[in-house]
C-alpha atoms as a PDB file:
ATOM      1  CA  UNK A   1       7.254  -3.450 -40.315  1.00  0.00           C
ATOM      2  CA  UNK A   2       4.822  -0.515 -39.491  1.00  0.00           C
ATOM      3  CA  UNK A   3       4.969   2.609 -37.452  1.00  0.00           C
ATOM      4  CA  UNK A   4       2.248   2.972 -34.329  1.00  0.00           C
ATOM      5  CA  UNK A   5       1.976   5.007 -31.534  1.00  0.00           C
ATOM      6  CA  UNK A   6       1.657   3.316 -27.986  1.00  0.00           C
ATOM      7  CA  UNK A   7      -1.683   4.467 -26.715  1.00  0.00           C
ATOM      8  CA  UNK A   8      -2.472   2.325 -23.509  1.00  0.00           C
ATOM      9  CA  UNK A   9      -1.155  -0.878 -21.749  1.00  0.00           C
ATOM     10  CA  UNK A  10      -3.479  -4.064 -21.581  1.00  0.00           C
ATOM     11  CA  UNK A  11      -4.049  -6.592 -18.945  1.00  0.00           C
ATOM     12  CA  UNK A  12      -5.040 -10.669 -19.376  1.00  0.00           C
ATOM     13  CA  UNK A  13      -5.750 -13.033 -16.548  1.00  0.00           C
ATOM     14  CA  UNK A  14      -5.999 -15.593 -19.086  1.00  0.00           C
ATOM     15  CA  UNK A  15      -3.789 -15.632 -21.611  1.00  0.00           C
ATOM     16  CA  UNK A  16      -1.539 -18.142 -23.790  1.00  0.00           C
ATOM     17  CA  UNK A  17       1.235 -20.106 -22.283  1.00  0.00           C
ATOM     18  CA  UNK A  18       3.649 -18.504 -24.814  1.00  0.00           C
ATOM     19  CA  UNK A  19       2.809 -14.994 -23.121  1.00  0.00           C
ATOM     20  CA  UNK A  20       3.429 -15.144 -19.870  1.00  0.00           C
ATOM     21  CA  UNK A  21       6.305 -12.294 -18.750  1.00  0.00           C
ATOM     22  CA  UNK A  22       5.367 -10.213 -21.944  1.00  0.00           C
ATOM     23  CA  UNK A  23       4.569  -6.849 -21.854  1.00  0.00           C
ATOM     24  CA  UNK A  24       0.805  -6.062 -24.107  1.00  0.00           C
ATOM     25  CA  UNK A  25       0.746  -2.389 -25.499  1.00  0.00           C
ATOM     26  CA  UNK A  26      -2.628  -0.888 -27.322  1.00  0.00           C
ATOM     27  CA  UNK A  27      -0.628   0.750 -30.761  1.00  0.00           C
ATOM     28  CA  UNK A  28      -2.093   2.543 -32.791  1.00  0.00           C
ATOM     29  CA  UNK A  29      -1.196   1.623 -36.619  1.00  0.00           C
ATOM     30  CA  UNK A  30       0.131   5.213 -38.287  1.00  0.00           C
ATOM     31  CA  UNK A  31       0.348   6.304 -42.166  1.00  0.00           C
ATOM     32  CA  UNK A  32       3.186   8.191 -43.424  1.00  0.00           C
ATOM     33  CA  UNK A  33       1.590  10.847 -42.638  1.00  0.00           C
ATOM     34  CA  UNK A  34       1.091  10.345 -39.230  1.00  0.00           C
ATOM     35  CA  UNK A  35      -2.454   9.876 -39.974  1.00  0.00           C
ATOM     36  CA  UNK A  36      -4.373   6.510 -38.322  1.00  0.00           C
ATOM     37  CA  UNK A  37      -3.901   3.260 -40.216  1.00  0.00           C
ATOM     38  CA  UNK A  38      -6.996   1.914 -39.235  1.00  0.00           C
ATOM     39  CA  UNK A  39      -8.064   0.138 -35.658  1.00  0.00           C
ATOM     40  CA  UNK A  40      -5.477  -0.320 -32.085  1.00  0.00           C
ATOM     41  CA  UNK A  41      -4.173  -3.506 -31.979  1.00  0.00           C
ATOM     42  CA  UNK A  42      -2.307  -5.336 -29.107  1.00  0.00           C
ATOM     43  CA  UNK A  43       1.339  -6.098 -29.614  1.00  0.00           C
ATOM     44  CA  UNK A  44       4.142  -8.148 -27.082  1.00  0.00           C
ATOM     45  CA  UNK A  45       6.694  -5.497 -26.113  1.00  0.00           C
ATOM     46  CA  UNK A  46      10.118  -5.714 -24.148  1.00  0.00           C
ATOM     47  CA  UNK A  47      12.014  -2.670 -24.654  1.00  0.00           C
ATOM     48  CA  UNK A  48       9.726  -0.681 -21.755  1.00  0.00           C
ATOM     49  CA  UNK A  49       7.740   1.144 -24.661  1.00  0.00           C
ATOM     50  CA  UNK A  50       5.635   3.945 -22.957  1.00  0.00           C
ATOM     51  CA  UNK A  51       2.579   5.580 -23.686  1.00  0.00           C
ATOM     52  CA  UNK A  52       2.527   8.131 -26.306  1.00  0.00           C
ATOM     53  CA  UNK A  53       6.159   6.845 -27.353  1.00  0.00           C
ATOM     54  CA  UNK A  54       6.349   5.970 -31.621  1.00  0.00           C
ATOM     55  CA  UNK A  55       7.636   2.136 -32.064  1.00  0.00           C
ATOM     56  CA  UNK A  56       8.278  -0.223 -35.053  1.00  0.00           C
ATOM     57  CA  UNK A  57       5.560  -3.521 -34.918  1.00  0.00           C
ATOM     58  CA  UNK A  58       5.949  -6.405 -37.368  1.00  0.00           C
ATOM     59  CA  UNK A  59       3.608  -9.061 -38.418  1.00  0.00           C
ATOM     60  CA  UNK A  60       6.333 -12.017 -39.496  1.00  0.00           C
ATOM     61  CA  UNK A  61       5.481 -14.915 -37.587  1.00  0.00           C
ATOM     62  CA  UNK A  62       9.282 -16.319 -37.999  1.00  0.00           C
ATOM     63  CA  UNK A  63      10.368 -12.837 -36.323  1.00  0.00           C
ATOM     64  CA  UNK A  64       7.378 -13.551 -33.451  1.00  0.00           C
ATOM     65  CA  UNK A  65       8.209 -17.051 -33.074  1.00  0.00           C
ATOM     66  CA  UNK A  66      12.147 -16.015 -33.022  1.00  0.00           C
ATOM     67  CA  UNK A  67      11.777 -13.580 -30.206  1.00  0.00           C
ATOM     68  CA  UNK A  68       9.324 -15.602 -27.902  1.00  0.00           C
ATOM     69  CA  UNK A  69      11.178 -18.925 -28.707  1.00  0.00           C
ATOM     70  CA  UNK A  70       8.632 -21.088 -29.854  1.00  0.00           C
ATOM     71  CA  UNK A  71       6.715 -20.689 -33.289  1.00  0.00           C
ATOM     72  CA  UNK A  72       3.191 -21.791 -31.670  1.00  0.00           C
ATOM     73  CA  UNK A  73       2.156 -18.669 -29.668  1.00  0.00           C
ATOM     74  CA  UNK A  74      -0.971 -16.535 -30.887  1.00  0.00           C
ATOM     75  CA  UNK A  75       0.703 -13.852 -30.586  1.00  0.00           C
ATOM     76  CA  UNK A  76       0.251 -11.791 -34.311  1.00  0.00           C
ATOM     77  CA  UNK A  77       2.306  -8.261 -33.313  1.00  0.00           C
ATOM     78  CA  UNK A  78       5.375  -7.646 -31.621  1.00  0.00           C
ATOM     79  CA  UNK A  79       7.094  -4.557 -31.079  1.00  0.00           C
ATOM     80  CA  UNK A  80      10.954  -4.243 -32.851  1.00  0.00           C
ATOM     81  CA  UNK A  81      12.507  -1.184 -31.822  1.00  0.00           C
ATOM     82  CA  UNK A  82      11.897   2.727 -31.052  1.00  0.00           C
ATOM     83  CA  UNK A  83      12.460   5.031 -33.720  1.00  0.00           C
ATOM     84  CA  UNK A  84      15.214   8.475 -33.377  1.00  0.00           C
ATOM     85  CA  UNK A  85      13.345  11.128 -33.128  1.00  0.00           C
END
């Protein structure tokens, strides 16, 4: 589990089977610090994240696999919740 920052939404017109009806943010990775932990990345969402919003991504393809209900999607981020402020 990691802390990003939603930065932008994305768009496919081709995309996996497994992803259809998902949501694809741009997050931005953060350090403790708040500082950038390296490049954006895409991750699913379905909790209506919005831009400039902090969420919790994971990487644990059982977790992925869980949510999306099958454990052969590409899919390698997902967001998990919104953090309290």
């Amino acid at each position: 589990m990691q802390l990003a920052s939603v930065i932008g939404h994305a768009t496919s017109t081709v995309k996996h089977h497994s992803m259809n009806g998902w949501r694809l943010l741009v997050v931005q990775p953060l350090l403790t610090d708040r500082g950038r932990d390296g490049t954006p990345i895409l991750a699913i969402d379905e909790l209506g994240s919005q831009v400039g919003q902090d969420v919790m991504i994971c990487s644990d393809g059982k977790t992925i696999g869980d949510a999306m209900g099958t454990q052969t999607s590409p899919v390698r981020w997902i967001v998990i919740g919104q953090p309290d402020d």
